[in-house]
C-alpha atoms as a PDB file:
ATOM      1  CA  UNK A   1       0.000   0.000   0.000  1.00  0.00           C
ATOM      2  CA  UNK A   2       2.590   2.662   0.504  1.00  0.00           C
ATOM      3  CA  UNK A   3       6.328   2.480   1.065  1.00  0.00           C
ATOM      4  CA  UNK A   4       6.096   5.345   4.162  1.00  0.00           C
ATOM      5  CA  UNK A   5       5.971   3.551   7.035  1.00  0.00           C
ATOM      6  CA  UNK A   6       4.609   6.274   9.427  1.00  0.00           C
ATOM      7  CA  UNK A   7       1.216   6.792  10.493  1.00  0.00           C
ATOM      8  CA  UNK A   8       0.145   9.944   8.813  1.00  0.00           C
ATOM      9  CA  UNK A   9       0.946   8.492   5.157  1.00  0.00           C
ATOM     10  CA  UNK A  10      -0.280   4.837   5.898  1.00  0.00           C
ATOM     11  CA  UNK A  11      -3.862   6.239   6.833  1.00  0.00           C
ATOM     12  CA  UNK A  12      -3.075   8.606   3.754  1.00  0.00           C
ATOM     13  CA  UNK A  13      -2.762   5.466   1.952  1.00  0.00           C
ATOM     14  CA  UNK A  14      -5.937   3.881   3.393  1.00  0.00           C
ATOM     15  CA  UNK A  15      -8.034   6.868   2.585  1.00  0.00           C
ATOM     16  CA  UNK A  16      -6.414   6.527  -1.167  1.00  0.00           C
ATOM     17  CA  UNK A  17      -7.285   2.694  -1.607  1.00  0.00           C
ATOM     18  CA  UNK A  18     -10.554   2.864  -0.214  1.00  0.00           C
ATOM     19  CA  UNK A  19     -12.238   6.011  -1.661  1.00  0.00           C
ATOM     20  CA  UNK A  20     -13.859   4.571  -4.470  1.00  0.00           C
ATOM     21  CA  UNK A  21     -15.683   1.469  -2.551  1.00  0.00           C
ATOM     22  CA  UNK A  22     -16.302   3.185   1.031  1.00  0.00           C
ATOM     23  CA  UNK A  23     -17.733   6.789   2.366  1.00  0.00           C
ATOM     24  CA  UNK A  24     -15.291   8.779   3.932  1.00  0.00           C
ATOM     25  CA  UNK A  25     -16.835   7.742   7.489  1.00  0.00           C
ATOM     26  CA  UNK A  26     -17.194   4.218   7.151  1.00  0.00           C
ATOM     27  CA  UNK A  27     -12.844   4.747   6.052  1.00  0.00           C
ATOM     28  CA  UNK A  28     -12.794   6.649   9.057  1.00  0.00           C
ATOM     29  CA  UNK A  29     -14.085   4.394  11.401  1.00  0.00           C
ATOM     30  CA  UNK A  30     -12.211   1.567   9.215  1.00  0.00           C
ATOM     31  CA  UNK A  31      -8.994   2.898  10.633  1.00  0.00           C
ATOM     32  CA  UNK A  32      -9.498   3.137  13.829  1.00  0.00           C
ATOM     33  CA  UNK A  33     -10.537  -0.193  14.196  1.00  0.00           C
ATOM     34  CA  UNK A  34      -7.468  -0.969  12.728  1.00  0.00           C
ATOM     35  CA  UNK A  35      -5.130   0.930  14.738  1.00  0.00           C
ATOM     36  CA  UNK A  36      -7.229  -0.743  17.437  1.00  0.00           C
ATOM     37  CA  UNK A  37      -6.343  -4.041  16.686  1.00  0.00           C
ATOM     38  CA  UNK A  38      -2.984  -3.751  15.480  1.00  0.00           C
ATOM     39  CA  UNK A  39      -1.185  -1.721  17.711  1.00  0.00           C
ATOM     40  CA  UNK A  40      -3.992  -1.352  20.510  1.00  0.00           C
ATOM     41  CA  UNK A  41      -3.851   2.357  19.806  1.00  0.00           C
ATOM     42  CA  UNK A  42      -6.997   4.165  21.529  1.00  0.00           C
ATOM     43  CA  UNK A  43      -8.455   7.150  19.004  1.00  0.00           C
ATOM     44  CA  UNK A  44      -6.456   9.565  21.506  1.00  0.00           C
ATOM     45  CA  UNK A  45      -2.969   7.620  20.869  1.00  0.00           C
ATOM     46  CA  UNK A  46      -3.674   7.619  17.155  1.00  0.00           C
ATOM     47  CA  UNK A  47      -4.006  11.445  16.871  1.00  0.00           C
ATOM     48  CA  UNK A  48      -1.009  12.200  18.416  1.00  0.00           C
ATOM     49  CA  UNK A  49       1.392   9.467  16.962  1.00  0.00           C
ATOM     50  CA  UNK A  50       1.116  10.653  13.304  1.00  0.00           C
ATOM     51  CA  UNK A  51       4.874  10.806  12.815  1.00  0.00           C
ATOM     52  CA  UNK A  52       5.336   7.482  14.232  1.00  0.00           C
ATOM     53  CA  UNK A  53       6.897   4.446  12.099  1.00  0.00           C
ATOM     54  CA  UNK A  54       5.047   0.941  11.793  1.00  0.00           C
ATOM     55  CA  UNK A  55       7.455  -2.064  11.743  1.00  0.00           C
ATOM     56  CA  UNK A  56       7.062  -4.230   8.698  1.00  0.00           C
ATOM     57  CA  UNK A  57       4.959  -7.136  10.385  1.00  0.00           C
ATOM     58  CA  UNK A  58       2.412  -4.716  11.398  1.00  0.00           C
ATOM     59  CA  UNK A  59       2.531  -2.846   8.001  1.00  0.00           C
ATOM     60  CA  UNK A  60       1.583  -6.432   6.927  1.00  0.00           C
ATOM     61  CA  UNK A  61      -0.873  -6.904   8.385  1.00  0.00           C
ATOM     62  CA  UNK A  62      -2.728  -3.488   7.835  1.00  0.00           C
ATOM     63  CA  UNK A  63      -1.953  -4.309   3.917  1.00  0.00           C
ATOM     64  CA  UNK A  64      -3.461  -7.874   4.535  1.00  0.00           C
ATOM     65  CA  UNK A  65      -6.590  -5.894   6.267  1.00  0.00           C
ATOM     66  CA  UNK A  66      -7.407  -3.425   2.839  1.00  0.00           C
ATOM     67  CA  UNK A  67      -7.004  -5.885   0.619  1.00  0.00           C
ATOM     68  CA  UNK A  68      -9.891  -8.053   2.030  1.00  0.00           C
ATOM     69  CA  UNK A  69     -11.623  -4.223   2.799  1.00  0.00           C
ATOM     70  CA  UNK A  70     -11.253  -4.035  -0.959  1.00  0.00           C
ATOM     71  CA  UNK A  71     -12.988  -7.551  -1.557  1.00  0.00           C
ATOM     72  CA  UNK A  72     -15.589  -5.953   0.139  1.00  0.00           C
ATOM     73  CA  UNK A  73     -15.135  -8.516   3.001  1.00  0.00           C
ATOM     74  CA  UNK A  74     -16.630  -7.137   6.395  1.00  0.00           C
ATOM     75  CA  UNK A  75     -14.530  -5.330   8.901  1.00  0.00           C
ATOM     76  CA  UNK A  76     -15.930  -7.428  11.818  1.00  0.00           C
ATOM     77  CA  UNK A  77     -14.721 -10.731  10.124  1.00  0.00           C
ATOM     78  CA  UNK A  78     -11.564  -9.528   8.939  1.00  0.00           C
ATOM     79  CA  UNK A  79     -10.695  -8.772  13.158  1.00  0.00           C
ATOM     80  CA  UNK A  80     -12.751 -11.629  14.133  1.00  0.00           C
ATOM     81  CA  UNK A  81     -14.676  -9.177  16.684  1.00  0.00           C
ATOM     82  CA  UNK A  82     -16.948  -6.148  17.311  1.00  0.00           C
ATOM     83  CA  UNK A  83     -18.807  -4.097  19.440  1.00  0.00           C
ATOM     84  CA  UNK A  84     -22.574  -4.357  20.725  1.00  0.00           C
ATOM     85  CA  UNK A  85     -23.719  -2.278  23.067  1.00  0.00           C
ATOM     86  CA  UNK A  86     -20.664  -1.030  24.078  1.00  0.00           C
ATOM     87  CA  UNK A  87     -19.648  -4.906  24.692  1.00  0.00           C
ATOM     88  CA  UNK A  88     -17.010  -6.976  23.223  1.00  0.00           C
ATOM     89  CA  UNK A  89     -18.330  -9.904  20.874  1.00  0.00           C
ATOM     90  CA  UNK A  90     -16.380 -12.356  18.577  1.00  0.00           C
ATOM     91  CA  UNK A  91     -18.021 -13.016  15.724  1.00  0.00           C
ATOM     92  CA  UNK A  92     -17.356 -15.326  12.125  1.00  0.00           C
ATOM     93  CA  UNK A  93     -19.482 -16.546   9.209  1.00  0.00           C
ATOM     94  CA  UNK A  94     -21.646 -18.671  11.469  1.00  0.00           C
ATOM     95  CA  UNK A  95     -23.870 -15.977  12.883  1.00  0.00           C
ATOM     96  CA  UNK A  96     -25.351 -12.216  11.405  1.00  0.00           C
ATOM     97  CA  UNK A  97     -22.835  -9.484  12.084  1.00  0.00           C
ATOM     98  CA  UNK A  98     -24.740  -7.356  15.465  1.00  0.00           C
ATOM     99  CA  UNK A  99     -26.155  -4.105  14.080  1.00  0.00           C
ATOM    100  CA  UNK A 100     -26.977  -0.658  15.432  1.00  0.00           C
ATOM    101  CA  UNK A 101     -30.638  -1.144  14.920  1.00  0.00           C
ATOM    102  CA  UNK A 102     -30.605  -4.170  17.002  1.00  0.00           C
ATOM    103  CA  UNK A 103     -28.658  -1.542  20.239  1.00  0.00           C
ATOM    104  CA  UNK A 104     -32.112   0.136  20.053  1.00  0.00           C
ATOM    105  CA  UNK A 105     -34.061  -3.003  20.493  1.00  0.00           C
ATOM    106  CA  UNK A 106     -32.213  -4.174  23.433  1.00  0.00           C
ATOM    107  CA  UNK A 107     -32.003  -0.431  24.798  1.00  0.00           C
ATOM    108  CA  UNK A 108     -35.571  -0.506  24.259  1.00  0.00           C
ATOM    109  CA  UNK A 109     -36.295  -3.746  26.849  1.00  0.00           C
ATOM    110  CA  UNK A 110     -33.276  -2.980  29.381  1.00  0.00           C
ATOM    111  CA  UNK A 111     -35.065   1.174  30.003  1.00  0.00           C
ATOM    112  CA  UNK A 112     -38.275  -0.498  30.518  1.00  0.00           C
ATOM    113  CA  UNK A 113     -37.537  -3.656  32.585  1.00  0.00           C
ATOM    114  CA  UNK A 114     -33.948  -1.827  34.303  1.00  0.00           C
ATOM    115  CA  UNK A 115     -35.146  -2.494  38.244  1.00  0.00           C
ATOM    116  CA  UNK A 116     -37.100  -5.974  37.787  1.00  0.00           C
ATOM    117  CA  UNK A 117     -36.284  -9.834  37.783  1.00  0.00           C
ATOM    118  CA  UNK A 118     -37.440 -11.146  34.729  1.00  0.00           C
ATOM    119  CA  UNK A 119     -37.282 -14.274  32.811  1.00  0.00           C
ATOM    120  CA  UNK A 120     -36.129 -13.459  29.062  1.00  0.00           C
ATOM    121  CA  UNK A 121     -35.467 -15.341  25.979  1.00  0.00           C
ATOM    122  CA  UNK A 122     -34.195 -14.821  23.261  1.00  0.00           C
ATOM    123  CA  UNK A 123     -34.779 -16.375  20.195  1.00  0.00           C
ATOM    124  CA  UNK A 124     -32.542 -17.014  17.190  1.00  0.00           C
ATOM    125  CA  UNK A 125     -29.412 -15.500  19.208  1.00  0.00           C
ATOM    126  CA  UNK A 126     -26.740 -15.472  16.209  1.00  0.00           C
ATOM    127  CA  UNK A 127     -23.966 -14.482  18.279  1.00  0.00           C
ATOM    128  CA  UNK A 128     -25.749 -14.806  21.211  1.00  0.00           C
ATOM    129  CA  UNK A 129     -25.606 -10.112  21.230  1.00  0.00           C
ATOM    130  CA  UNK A 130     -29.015  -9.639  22.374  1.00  0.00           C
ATOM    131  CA  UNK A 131     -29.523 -12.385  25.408  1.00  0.00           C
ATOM    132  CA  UNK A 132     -26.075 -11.196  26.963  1.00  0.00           C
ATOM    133  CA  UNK A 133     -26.407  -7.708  26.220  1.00  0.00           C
ATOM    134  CA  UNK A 134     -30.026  -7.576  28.223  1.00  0.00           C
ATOM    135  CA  UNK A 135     -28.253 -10.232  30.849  1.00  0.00           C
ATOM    136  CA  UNK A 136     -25.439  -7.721  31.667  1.00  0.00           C
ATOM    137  CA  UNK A 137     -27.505  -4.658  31.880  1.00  0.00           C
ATOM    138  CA  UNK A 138     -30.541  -6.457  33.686  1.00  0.00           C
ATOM    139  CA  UNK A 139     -28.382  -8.712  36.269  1.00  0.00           C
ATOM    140  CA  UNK A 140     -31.519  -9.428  38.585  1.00  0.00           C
ATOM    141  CA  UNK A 141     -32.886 -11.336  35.394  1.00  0.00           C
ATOM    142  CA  UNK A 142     -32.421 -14.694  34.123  1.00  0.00           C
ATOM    143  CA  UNK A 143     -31.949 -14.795  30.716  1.00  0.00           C
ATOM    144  CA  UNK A 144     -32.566 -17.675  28.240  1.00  0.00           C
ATOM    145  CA  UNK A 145     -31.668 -18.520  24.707  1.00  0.00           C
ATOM    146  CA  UNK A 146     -32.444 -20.319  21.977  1.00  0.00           C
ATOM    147  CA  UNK A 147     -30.928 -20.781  17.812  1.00  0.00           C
ATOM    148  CA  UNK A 148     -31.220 -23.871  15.580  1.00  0.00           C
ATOM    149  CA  UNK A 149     -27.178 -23.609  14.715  1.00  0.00           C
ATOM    150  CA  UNK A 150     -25.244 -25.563  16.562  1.00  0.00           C
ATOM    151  CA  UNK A 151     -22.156 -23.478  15.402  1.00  0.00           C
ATOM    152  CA  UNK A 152     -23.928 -20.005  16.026  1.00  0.00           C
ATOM    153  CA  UNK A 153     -24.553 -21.520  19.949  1.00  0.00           C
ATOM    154  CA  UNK A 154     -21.109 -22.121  20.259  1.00  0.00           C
ATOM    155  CA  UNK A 155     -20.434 -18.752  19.396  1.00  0.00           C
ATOM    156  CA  UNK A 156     -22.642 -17.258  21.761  1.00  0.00           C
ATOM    157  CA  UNK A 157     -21.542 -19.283  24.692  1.00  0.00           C
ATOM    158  CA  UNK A 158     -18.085 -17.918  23.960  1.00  0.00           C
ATOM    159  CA  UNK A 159     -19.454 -14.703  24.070  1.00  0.00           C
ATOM    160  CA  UNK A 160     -21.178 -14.961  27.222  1.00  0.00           C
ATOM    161  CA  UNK A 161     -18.305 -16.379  28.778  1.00  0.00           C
ATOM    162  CA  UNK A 162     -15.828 -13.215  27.086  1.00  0.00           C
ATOM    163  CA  UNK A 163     -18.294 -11.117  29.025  1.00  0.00           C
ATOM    164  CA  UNK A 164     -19.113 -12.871  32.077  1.00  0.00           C
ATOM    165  CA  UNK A 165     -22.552 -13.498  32.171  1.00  0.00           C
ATOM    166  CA  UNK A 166     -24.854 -16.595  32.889  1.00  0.00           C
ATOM    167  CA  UNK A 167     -27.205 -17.446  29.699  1.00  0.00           C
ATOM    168  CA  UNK A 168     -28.537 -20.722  29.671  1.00  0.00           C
ATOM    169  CA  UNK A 169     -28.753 -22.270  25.765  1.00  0.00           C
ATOM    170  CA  UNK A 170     -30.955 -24.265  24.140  1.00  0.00           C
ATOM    171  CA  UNK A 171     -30.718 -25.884  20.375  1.00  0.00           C
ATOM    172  CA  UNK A 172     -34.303 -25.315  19.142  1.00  0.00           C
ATOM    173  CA  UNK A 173     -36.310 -24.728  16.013  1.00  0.00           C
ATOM    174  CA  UNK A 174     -38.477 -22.263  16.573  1.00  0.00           C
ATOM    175  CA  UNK A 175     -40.489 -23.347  13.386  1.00  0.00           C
ATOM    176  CA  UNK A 176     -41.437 -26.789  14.777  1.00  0.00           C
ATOM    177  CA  UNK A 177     -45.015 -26.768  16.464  1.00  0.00           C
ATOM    178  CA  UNK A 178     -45.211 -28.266  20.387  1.00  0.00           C
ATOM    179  CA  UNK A 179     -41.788 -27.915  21.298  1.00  0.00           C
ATOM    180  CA  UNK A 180     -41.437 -29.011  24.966  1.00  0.00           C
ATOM    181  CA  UNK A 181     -40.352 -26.292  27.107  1.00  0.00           C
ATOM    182  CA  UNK A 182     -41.859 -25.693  30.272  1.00  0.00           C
ATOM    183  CA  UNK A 183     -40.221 -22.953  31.187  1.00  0.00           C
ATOM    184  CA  UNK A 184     -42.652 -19.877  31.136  1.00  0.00           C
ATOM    185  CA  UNK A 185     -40.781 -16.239  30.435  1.00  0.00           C
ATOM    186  CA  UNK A 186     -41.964 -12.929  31.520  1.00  0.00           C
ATOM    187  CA  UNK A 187     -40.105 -11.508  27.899  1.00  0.00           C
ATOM    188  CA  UNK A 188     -39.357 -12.856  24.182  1.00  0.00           C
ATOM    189  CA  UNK A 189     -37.397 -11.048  22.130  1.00  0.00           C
ATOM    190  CA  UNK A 190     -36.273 -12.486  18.838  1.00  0.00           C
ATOM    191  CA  UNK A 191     -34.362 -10.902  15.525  1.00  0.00           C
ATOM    192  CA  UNK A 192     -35.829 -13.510  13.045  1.00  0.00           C
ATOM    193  CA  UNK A 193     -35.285 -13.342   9.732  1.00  0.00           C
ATOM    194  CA  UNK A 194     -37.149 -11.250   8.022  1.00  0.00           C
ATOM    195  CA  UNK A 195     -35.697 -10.435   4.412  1.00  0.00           C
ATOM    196  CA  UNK A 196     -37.376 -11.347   1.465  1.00  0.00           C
ATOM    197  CA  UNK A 197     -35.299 -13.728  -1.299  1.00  0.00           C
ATOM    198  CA  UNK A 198     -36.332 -11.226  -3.688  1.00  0.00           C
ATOM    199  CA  UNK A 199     -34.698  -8.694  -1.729  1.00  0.00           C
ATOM    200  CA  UNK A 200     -31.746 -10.397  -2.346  1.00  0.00           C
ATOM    201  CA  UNK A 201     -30.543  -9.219  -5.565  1.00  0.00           C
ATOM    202  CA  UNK A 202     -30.435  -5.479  -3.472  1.00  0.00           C
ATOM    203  CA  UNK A 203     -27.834  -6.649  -1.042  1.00  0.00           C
ATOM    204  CA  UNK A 204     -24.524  -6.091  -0.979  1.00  0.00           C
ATOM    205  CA  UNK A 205     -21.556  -8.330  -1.751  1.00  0.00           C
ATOM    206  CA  UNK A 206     -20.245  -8.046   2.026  1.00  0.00           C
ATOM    207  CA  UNK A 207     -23.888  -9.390   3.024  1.00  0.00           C
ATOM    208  CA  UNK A 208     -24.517 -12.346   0.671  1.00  0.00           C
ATOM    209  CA  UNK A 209     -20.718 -13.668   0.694  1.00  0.00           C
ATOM    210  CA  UNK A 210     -19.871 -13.536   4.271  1.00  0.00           C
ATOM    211  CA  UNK A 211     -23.375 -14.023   6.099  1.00  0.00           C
ATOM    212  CA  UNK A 212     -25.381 -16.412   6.895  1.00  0.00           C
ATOM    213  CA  UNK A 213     -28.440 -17.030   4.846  1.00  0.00           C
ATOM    214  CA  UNK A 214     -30.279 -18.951   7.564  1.00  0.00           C
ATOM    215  CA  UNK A 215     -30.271 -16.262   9.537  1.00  0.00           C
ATOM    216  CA  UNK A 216     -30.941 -13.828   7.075  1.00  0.00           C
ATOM    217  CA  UNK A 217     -33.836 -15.396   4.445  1.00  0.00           C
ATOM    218  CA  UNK A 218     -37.837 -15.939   4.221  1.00  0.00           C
ATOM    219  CA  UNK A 219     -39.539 -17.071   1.224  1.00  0.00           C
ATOM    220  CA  UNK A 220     -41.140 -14.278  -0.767  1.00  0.00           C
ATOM    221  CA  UNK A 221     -44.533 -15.763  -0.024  1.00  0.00           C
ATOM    222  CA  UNK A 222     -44.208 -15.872   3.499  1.00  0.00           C
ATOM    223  CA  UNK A 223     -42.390 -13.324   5.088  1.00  0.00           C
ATOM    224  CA  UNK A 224     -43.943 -13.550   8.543  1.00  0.00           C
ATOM    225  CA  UNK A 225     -42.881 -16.917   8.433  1.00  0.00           C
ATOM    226  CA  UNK A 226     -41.090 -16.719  12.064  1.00  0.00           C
ATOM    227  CA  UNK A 227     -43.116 -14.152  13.878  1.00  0.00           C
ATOM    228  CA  UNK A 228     -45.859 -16.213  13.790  1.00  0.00           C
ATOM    229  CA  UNK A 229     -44.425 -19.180  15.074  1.00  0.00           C
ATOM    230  CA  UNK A 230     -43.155 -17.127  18.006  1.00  0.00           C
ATOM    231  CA  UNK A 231     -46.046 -15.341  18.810  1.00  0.00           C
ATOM    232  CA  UNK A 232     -47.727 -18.734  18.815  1.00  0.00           C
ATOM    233  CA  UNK A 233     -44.696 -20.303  20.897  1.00  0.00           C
ATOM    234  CA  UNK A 234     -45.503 -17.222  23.313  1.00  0.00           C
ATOM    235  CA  UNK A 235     -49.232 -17.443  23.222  1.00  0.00           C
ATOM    236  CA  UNK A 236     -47.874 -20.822  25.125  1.00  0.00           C
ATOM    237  CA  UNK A 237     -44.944 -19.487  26.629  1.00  0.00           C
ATOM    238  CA  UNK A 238     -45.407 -16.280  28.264  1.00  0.00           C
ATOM    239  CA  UNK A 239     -46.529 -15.786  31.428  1.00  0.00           C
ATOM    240  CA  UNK A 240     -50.088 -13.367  32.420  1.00  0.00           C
ATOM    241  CA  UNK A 241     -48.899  -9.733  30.824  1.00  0.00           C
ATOM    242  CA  UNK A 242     -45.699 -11.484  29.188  1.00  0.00           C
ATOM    243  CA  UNK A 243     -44.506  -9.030  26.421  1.00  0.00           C
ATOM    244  CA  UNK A 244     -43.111  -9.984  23.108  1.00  0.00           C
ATOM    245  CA  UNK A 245     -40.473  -7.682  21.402  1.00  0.00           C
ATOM    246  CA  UNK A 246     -39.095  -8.267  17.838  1.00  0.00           C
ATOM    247  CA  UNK A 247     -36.782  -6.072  15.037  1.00  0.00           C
ATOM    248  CA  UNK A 248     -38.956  -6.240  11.888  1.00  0.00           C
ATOM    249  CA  UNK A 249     -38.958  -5.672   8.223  1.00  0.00           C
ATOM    250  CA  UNK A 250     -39.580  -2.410   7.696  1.00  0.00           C
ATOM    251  CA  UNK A 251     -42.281  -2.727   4.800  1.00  0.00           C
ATOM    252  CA  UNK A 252     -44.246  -4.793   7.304  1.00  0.00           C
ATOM    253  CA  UNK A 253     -44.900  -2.663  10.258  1.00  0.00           C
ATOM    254  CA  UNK A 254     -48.642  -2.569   9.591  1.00  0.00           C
ATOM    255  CA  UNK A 255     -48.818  -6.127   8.839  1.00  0.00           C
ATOM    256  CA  UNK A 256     -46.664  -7.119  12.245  1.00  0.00           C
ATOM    257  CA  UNK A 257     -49.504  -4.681  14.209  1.00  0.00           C
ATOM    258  CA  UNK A 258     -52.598  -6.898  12.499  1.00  0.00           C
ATOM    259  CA  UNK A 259     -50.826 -10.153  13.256  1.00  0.00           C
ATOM    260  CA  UNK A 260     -50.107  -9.453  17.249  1.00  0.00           C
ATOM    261  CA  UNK A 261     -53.741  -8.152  17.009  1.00  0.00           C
ATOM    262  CA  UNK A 262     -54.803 -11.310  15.482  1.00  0.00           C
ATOM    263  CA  UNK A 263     -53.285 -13.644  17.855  1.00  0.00           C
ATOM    264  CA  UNK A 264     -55.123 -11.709  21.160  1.00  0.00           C
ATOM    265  CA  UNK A 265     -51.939  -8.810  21.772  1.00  0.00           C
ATOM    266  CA  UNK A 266     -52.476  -5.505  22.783  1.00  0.00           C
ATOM    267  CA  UNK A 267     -50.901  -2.061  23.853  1.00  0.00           C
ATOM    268  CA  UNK A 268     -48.753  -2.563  20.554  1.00  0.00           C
ATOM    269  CA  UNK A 269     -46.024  -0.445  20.093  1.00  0.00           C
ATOM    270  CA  UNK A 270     -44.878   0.288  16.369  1.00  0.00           C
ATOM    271  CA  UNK A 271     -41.553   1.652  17.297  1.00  0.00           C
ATOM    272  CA  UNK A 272     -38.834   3.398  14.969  1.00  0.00           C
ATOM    273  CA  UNK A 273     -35.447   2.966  14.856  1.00  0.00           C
ATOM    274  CA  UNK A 274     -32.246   6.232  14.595  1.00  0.00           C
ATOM    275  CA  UNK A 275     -32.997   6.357  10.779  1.00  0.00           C
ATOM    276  CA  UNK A 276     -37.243   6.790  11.051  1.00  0.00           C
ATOM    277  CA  UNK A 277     -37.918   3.443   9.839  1.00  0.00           C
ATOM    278  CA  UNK A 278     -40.259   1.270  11.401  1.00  0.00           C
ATOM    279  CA  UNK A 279     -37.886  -1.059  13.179  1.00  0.00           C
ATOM    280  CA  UNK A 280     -38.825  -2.506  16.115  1.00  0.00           C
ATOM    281  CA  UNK A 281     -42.204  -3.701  17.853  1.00  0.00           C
ATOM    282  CA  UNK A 282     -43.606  -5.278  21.157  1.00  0.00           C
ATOM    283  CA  UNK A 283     -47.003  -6.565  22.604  1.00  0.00           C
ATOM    284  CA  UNK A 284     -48.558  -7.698  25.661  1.00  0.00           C
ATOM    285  CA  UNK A 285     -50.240 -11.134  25.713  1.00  0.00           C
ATOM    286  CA  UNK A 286     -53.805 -10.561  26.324  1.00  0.00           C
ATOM    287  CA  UNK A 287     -54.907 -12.982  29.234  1.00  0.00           C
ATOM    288  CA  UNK A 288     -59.182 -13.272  29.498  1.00  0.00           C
ATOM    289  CA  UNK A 289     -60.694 -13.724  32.651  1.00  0.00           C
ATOM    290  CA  UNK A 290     -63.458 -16.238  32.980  1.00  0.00           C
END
């Protein structure tokens, strides 16, 4: 990438390499990340070492970094990590990358459920962001969780171990009718899938190469496909004024506030996310008394 080995003209060279495939700000926050990981330079330490020299294994490696940045391959799986909620998470091909809009879904449940003891699950965990993001910032709770990858599980249970909190995980399909748990929860959350196949052809390279499409598919005729299997899993599942939370589609807001409605919810929230779309919802089971 460039000859100069000191700061100022290596991020120089970043900026250079990048410009065409990345905005400015995702380059940006590409290098420190970078920095980050290489040398375990804070933003601080990075603005103030400019004139500094990089040895030629860590030039390496920064030249190993844009040239998979340049194959469009995502920043979290070229490090192997990320952050979620201001918490540390591994992550690889086996589970969906965490994304801002899911931070507001869990920021959503931990300011309304902060001082209580609650049990949550969590269904279709991925990397397991959700369940021990809610666990660390509602300790009086216990938290469940649940994915049909084996792989993905693993992943989470690292997780929860890298930041020392108790989930307890299950290996479930969600889609199956009558599963046997007898555990009743005061909270479901899930981030199904939710995209469309048609949708597909609109996604970007770093998407359809590097994530998983178990996570991230529904068939085009049936795109409520996993809501309704959890909202019927929690007509079972949740206890009297359980609540059900879930990141949506956003061309299906409407339709996720006439399904709840349809299986006995109410005091539906249509919620949007940082960017005005509609994001997020949650219900409360409606319990009749006899």
């Amino acid at each position: 990438m460039t000859e100069n080995n000191s700061i100022k003209k290596i991020i120089s060279g970043i900026k250079s390499e990048l410009k065409e495939i990345y905005p400015i700000e995702e380059i940006d926050s590409f290098i420190y990340l970078i920095f980050e990981d290489v040398l375990k330079y804070s933003k601080t330490k990075l603005l103030i070492s400019q004139e500094e020299e990089i040895n030629d294994i860590n030039l390496s490696r920064i030249n190993e970094i844009i040239i998979d940045l340049k194959n469009q391959k995502p920043i979290q799986h070229i490090l192997n990590k990320t952050i979620f909620y201001d918490l540390p998470f591994k992550v690889n091909k086996t589970a969906l990358i965490p994304r801002p809009e899911t931070e507001e879904l869990v920021d959503w449940i931990v300011s309304e459920h902060r001082k209580e003891n609650l049990d949550i699950l969590d269904i279709g965990t991925g990397t397991g962001c959700i369940a021990i993001s809610i666990a660390k910032n509602l300790p009086k709770s216990n938290v469940y969780a649940i994915d049909i990858s084996s792989e993905a599980l693993v992943l989470a249970n690292e997780n929860s171990k890298l930041n020392h909190v108790d989930i307890q995980f299950l290996q479930l399909d969600i889609l199956k009718k009558n599963l046997d748990i007898r555990q009743k929860f005061d909270v479901i959350v899930s981030n199904p899938p939710y995209v469309r196949l048609k949708e597909k052809k609109l996604m970007s390279k770093n998407v359809l190469e590097y994530e998983p499409e178990l996570a991230l598919f529904v068939p085009d005729h049936d795109p409520l496909l996993f809501y309704r299997s959890i909202i019927d899993f929690g007509l079972v599942n949740l206890n009297k004024d359980g609540e059900i939370y879930f990141e949506i589609n956003e061309a299906f807001g409407q339709e996720m506030v006439n399904l709840l409605e349809e299986k006995n919810f109410h005091e539906i929230t249509l919620k949007k996310d940082i960017n005005n779309k509609h994001r997020m919802i949650k219900g409360k089971i409606k319990h009749f008394e006899f």
